[in-house]
N, C-alpha and C. Protein backbone atom coordinates (compact mmCIF):
# COMPACT_ATOMS: atom_id res chain seq x y z
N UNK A 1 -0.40 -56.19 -30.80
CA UNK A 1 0.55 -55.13 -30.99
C UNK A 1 0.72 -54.40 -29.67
N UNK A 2 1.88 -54.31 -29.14
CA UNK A 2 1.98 -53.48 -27.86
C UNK A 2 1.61 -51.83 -27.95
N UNK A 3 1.37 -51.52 -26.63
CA UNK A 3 0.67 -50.15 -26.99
C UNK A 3 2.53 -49.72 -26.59
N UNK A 4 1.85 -47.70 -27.93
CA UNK A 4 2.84 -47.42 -27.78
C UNK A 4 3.69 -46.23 -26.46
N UNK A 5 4.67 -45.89 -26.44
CA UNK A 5 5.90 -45.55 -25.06
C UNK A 5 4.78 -44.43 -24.81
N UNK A 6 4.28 -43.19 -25.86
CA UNK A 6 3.75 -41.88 -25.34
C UNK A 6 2.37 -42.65 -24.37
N UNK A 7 1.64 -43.78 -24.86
CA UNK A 7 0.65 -44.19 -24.51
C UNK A 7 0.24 -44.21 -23.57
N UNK A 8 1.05 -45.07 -23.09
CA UNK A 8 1.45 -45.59 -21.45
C UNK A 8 2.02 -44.51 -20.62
N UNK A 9 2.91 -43.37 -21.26
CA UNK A 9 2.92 -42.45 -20.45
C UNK A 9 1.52 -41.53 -19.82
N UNK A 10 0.98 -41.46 -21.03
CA UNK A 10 -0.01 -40.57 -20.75
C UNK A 10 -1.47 -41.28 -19.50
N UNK A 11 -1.42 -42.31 -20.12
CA UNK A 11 -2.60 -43.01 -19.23
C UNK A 11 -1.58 -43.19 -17.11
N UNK A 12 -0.19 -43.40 -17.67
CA UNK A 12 0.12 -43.18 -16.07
C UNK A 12 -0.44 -41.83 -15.74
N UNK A 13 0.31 -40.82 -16.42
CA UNK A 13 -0.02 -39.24 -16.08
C UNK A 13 -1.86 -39.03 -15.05
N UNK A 14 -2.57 -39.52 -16.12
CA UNK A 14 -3.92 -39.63 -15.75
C UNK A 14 -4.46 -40.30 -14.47
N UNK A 15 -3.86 -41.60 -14.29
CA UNK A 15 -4.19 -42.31 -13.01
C UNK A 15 -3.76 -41.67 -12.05
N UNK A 16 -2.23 -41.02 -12.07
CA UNK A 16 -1.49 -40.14 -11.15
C UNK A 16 -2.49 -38.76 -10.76
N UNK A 17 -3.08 -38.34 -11.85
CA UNK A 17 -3.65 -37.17 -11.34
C UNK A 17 -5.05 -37.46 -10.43
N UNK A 18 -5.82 -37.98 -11.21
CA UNK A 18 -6.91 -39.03 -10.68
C UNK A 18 -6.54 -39.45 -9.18
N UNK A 19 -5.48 -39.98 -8.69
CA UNK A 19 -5.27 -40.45 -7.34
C UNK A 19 -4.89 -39.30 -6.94
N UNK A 20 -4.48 -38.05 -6.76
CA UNK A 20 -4.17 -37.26 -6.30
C UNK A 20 -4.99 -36.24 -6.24
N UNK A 21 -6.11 -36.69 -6.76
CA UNK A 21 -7.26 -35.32 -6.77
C UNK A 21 -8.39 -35.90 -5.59
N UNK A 22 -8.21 -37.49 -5.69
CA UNK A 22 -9.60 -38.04 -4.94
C UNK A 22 -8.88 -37.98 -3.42
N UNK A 23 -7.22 -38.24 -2.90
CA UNK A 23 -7.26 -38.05 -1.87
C UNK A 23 -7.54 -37.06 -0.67
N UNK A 24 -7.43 -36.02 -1.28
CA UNK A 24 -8.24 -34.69 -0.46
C UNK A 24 -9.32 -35.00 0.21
N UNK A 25 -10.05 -35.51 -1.16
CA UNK A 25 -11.84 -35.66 -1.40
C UNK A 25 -12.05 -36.24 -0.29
N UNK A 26 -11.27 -37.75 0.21
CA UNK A 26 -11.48 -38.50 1.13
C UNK A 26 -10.67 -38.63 2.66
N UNK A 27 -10.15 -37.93 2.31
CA UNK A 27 -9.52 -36.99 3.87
C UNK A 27 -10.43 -36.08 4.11
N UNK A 28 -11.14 -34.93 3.19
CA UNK A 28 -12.09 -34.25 3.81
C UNK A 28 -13.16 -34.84 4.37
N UNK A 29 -13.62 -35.87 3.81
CA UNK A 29 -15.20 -36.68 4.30
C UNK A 29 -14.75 -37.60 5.61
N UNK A 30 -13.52 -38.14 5.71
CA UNK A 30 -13.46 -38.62 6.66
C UNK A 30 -12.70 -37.75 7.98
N UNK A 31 -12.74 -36.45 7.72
CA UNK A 31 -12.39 -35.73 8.85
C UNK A 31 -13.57 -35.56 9.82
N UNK A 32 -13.10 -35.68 11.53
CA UNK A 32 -14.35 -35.29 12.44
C UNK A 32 -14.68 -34.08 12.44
N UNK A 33 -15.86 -34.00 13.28
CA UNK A 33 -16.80 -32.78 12.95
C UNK A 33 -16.64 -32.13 14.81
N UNK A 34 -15.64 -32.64 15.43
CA UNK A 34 -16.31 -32.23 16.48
C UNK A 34 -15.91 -30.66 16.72
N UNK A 35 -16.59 -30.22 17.69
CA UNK A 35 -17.02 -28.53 18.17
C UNK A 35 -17.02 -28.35 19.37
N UNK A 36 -15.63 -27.33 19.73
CA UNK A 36 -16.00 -27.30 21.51
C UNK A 36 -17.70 -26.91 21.84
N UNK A 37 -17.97 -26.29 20.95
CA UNK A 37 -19.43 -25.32 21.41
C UNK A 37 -20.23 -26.36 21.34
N UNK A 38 -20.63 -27.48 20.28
CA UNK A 38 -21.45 -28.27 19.55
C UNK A 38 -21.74 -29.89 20.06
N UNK A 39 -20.51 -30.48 20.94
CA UNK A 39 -19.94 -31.44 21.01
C UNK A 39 -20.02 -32.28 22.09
N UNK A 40 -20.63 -32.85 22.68
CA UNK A 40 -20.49 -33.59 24.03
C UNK A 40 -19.50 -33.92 24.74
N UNK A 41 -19.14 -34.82 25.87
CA UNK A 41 -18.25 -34.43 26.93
C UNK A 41 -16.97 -35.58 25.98
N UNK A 42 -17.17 -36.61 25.59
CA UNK A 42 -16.99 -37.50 24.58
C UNK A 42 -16.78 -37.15 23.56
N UNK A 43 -16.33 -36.12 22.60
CA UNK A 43 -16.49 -35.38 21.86
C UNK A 43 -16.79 -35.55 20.57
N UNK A 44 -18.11 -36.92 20.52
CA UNK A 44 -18.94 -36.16 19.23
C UNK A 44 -20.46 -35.54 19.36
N UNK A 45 -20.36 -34.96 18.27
CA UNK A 45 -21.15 -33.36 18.42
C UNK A 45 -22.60 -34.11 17.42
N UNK A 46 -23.82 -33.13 17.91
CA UNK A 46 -24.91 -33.30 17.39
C UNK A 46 -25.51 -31.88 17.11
N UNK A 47 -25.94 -31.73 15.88
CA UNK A 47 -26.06 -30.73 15.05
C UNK A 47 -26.72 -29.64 15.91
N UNK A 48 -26.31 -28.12 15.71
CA UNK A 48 -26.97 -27.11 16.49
C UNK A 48 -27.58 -27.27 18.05
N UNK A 49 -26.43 -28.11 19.08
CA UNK A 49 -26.74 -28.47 19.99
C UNK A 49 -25.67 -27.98 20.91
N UNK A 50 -26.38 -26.87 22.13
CA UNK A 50 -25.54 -26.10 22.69
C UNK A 50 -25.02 -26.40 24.06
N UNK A 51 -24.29 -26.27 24.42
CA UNK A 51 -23.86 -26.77 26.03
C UNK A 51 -24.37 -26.44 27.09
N UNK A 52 -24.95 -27.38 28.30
CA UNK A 52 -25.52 -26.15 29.16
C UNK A 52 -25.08 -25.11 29.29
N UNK A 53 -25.45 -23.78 29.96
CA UNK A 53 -24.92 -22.66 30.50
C UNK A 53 -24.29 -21.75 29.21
N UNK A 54 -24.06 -21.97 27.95
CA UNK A 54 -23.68 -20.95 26.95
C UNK A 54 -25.23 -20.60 26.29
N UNK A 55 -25.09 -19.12 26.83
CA UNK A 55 -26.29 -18.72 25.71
C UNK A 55 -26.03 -18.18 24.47
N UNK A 56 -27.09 -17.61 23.77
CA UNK A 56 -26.51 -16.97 22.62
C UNK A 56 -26.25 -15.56 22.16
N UNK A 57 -26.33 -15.10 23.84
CA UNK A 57 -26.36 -13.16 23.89
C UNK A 57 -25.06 -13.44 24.44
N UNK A 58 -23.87 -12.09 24.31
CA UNK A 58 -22.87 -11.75 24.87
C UNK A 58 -23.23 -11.62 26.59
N UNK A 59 -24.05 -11.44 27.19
CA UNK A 59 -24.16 -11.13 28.32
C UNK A 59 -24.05 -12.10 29.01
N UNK A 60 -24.53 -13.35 28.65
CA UNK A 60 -23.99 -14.84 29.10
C UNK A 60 -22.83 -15.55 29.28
N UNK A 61 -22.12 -14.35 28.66
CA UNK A 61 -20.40 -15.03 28.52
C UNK A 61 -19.54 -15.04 30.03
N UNK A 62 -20.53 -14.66 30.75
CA UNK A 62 -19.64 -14.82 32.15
C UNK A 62 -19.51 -16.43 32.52
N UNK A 63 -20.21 -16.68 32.00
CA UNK A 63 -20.73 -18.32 32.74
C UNK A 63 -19.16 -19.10 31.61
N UNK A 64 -18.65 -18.63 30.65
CA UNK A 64 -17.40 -18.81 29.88
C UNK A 64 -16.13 -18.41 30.65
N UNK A 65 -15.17 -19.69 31.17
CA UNK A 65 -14.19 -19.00 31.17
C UNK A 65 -12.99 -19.24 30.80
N UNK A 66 -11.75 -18.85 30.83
CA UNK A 66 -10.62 -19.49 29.90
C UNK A 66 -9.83 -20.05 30.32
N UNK A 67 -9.72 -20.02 32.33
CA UNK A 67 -8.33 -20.59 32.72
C UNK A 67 -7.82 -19.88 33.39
N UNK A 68 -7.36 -18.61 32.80
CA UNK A 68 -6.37 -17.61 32.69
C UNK A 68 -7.14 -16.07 33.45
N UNK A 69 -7.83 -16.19 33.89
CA UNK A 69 -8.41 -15.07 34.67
C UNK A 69 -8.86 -13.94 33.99
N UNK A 70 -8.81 -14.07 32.38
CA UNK A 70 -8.95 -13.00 31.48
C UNK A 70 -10.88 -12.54 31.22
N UNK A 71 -11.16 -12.95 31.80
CA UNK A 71 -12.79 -12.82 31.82
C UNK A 71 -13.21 -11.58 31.16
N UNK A 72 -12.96 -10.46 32.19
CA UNK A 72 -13.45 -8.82 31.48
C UNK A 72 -12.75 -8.71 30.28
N UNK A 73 -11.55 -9.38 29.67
CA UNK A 73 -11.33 -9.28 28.25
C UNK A 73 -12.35 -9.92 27.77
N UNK A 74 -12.39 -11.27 27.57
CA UNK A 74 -12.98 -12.04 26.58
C UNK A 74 -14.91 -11.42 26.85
N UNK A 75 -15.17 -10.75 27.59
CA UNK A 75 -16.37 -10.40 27.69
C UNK A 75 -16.42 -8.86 26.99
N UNK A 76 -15.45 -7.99 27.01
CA UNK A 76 -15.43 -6.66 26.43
C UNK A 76 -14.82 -6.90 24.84
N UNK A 77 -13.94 -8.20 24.48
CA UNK A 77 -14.00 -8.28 23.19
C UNK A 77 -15.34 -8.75 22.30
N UNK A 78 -15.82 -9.84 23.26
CA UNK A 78 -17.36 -10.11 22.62
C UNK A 78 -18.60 -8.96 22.23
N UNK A 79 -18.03 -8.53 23.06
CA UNK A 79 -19.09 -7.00 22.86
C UNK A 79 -18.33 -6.06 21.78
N UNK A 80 -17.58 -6.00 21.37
CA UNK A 80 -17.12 -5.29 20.62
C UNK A 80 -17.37 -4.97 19.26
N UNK A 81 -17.88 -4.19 18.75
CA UNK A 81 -19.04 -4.24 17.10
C UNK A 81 -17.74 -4.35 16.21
N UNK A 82 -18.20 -5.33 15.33
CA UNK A 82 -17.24 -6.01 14.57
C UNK A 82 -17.35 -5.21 13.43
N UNK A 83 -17.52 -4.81 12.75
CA UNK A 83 -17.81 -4.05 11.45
C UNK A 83 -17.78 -2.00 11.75
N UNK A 84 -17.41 -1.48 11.12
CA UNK A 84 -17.00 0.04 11.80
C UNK A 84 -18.68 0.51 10.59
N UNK A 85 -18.94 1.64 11.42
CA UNK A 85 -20.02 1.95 10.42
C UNK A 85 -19.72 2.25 9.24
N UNK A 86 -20.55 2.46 8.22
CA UNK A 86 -20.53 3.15 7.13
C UNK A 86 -21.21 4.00 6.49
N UNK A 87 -20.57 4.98 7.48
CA UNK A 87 -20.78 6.42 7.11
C UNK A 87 -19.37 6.95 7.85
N UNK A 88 -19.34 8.35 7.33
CA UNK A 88 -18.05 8.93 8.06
C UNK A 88 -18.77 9.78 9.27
N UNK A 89 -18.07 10.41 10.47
CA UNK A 89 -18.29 10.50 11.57
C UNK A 89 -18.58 11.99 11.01
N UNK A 90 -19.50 13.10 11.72
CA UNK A 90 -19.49 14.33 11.57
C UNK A 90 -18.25 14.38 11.96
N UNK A 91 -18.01 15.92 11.53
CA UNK A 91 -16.54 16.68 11.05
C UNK A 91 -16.54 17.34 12.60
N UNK A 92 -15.66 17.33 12.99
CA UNK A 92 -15.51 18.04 14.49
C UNK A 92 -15.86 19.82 14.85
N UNK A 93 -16.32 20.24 14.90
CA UNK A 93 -16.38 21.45 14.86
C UNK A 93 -15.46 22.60 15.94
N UNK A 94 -14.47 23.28 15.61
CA UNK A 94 -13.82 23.73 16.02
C UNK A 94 -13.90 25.37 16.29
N UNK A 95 -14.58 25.46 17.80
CA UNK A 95 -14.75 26.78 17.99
C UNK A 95 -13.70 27.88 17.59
N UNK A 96 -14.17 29.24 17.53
CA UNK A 96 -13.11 29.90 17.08
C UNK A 96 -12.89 30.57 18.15
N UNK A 97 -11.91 31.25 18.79
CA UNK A 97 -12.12 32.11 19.97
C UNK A 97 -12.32 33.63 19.58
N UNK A 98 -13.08 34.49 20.39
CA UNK A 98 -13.29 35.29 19.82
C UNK A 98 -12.42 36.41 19.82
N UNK A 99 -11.94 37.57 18.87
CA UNK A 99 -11.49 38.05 18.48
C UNK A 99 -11.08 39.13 19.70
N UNK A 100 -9.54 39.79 19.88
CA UNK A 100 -9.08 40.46 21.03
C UNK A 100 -10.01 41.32 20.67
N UNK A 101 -10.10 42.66 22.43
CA UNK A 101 -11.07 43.82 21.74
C UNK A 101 -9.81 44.56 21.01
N UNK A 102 -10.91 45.61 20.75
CA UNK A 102 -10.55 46.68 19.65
C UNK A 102 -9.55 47.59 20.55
N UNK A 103 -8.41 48.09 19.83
CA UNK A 103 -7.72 48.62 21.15
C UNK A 103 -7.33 50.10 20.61
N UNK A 104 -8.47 50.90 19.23
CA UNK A 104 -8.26 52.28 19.04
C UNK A 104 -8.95 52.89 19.16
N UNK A 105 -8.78 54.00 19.61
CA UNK A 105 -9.78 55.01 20.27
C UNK A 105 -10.23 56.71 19.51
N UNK A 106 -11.09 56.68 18.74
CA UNK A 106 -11.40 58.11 18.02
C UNK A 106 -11.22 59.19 19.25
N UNK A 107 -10.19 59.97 18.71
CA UNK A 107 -10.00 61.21 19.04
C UNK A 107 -10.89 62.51 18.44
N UNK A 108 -11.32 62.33 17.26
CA UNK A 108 -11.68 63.32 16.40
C UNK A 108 -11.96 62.86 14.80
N UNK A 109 -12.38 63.92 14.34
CA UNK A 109 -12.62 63.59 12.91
C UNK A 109 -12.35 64.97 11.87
N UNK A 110 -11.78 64.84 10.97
CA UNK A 110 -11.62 65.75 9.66
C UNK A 110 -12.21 66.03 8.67
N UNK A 111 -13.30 66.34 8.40
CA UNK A 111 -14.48 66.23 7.08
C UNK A 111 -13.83 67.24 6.13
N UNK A 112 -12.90 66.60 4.92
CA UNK A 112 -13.13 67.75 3.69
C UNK A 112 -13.64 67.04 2.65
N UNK A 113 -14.00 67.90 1.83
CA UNK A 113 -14.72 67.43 0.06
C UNK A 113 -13.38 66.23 -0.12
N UNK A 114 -14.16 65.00 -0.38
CA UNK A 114 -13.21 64.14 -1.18
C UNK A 114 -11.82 63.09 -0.26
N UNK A 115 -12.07 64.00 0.50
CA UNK A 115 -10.79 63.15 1.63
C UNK A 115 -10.84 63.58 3.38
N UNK A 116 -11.52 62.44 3.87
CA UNK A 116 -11.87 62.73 5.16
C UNK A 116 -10.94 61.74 5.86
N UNK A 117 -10.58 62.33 6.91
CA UNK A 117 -9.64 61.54 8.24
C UNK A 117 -10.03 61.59 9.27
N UNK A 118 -9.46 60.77 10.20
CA UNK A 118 -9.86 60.32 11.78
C UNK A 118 -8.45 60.55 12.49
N UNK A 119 -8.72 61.05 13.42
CA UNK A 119 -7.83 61.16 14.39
C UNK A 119 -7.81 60.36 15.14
N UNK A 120 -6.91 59.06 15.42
CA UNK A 120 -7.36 57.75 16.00
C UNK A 120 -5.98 57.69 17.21
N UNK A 121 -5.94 56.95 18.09
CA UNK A 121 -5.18 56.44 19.00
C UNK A 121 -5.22 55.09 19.16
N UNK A 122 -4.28 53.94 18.22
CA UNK A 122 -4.08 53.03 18.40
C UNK A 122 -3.56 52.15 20.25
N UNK A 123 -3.17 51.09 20.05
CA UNK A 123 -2.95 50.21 21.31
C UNK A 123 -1.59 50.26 22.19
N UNK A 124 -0.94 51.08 20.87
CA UNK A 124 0.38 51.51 21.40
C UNK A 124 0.60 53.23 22.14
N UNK A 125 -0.75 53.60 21.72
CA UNK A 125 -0.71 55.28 22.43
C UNK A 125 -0.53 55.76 21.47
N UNK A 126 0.33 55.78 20.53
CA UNK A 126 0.61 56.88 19.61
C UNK A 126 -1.14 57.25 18.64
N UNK A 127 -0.61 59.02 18.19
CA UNK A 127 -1.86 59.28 17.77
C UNK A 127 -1.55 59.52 15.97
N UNK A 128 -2.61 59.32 15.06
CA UNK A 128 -2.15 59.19 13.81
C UNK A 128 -3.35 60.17 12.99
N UNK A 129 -3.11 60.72 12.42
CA UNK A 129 -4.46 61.44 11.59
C UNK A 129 -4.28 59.73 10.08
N UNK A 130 -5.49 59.36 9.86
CA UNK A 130 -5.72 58.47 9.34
C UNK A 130 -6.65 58.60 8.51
N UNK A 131 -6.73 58.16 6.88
CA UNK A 131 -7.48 58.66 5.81
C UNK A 131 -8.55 57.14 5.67
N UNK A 132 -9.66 57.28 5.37
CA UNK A 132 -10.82 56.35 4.93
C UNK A 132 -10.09 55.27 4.10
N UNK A 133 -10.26 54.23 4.47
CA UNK A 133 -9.84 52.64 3.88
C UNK A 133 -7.99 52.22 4.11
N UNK A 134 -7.79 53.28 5.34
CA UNK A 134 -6.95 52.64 5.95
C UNK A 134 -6.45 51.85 7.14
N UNK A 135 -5.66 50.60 7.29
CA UNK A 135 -5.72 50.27 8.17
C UNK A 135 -5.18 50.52 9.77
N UNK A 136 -5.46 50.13 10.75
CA UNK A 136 -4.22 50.49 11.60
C UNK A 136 -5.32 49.30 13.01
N UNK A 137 -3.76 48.29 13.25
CA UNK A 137 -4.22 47.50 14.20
C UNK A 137 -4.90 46.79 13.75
N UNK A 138 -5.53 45.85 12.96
CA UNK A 138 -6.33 45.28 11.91
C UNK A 138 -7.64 45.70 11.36
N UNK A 139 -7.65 46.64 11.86
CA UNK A 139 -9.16 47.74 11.57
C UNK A 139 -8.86 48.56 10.19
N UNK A 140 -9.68 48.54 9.33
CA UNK A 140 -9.82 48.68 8.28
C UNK A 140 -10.84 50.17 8.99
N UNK A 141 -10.34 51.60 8.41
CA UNK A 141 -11.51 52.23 8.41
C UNK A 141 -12.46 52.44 7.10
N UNK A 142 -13.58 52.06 7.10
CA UNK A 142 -14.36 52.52 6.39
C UNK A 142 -15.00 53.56 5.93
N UNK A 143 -15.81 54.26 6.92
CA UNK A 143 -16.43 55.52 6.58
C UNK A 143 -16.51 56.80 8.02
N UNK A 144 -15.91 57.81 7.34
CA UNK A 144 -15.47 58.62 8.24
C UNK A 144 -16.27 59.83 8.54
N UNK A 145 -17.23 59.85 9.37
CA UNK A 145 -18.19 61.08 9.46
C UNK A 145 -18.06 62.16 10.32
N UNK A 146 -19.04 62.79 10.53
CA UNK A 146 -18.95 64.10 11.57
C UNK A 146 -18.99 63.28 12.90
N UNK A 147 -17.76 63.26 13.72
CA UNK A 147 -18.18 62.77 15.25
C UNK A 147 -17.97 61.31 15.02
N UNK A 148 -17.86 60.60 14.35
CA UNK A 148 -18.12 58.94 14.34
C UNK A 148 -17.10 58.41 13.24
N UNK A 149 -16.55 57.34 13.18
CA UNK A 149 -16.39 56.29 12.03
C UNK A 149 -16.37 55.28 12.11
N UNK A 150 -16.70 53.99 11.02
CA UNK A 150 -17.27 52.77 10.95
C UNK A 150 -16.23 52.06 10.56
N UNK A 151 -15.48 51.04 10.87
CA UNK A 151 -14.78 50.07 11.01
C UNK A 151 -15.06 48.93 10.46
N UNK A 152 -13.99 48.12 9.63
CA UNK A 152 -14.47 46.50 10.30
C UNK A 152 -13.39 46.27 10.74
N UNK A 153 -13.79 45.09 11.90
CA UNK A 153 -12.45 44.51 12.89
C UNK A 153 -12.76 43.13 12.68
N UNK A 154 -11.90 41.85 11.88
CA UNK A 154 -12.07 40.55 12.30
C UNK A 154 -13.65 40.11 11.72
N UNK A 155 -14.21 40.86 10.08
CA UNK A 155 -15.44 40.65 9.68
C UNK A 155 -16.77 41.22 10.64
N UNK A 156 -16.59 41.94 11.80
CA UNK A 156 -17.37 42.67 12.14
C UNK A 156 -17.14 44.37 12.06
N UNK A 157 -18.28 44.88 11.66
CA UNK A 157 -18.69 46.09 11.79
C UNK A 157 -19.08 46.88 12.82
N UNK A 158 -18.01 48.24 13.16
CA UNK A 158 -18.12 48.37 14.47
C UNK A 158 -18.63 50.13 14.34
N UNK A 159 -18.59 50.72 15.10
CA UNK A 159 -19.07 52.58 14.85
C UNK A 159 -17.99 52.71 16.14
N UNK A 160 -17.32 53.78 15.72
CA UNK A 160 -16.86 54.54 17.12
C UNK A 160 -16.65 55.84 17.21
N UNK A 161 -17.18 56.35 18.31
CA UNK A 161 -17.77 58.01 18.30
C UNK A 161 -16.54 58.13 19.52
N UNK A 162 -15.75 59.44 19.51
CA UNK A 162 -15.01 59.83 20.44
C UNK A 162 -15.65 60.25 21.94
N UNK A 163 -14.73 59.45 22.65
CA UNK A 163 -15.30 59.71 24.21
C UNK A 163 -15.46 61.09 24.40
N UNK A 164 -16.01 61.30 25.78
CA UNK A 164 -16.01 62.97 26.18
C UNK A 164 -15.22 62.97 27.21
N UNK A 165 -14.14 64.06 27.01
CA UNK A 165 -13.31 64.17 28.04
C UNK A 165 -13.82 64.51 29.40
C-alpha cells in the first residue's frame, strides 16, 4: 500500500529540518581556531601560548604596536578601568560665602513697659526709631535693652552697643 500524501510530507519536513540544524553544527567544528595573540607565524595556534614580547600587565603594551603611530592611545585605553565603581561619588560640597557685614549702627535705645525701641542707622544713612522683632536690612531685632540690642543677621547672633561719639 503506498504511504499516504500528508506522510511523505511530513517525513520531508523532518529531514529538511534535521539537515538544517546539523549544518551550523558542522561549520562550527570545522571552523579555525587561530588567534593573533595565541597563534604562530603560520597561523595555527597552541593553547594558552603567548608571543614573544606580549606580557600580561598593561605596562608591556609598548612592545605592541599598530602601524599607525597611535601607541599612547592604545596604551592609555588599556589602562583604562573598565567597569565604573559602584558606589556613588561623595556629593560635592559647596562652600557658602560668607555673609556681607552688618551695615546698622545703634544710635540709642528706648526702654518703656511693654514696648521698647532702638534707634538704629541702617546702610543707607537714614535713621529709624525701630520696635523689637523688627526687621531692617535683614536683621531681625530681637531684644532691646538699656545701651545694647541683640540681632540675628544671616542665622547668627550678634549684640550691638552704640559707639561713643
Amino acid at each position: 500500500m503506498p504511504t499516504p500524501l500528508r506522510t511523505q510530507r511530513r517525513r520531508l519536513w523532518l529531514a529538511t529540518a534535521a539537515v538544517t540544524a546539523a549544518v551550523p553544527v558542522v561549520w562550527w567544528a570545522e571552523w579555525p581556531t587561530s588567534d593573533p595573540l595565541t597563534s604562530d607565524s603560520d597561523g595555527r595556534g597552541t593553547p594558552n601560548q603567548v608571543p614573544a614580547g606580549v606580557g600580561s600587565t598593561p605596562a608591556s603594551l609598548s612592545t605592541i604596536t599598530d602601524g599607525s603611530g597611535n601607541l599612547d592611545k592604545i596604551v592609555a585605553l588599556a589602562r583604562r578601568p573598565l567597569r565604573p565603581p559602584l558606589y556613588d561619588p561623595p556629593p560635592r560640597v559647596v562652600e557658602k560665602s560668607p555673609p556681607p557685614p552688618l551695615r546698622i549702627t545703634l544710635l540709642g535705645t528706648v526702654i518703656e513697659p511693654g514696648q521698647s525701641k532702638a534707634l538704629l542707622r541702617n546702610g543707607a544713612g537714614e535713621v529709624a526709631m525701630v520696635p523689637e522683632g523688627a526687621v531692617v536690612d535683614q536683621a531681625r531685632i530681637d531684644n532691646v535693652e538699656v545701651g545694647r540690642i541683640t540681632v540675628t543677621y544671616h542665622g547668627q547672633t550678634l549684640t550691638l552697643e552704640p559707639q561713643p561719639r
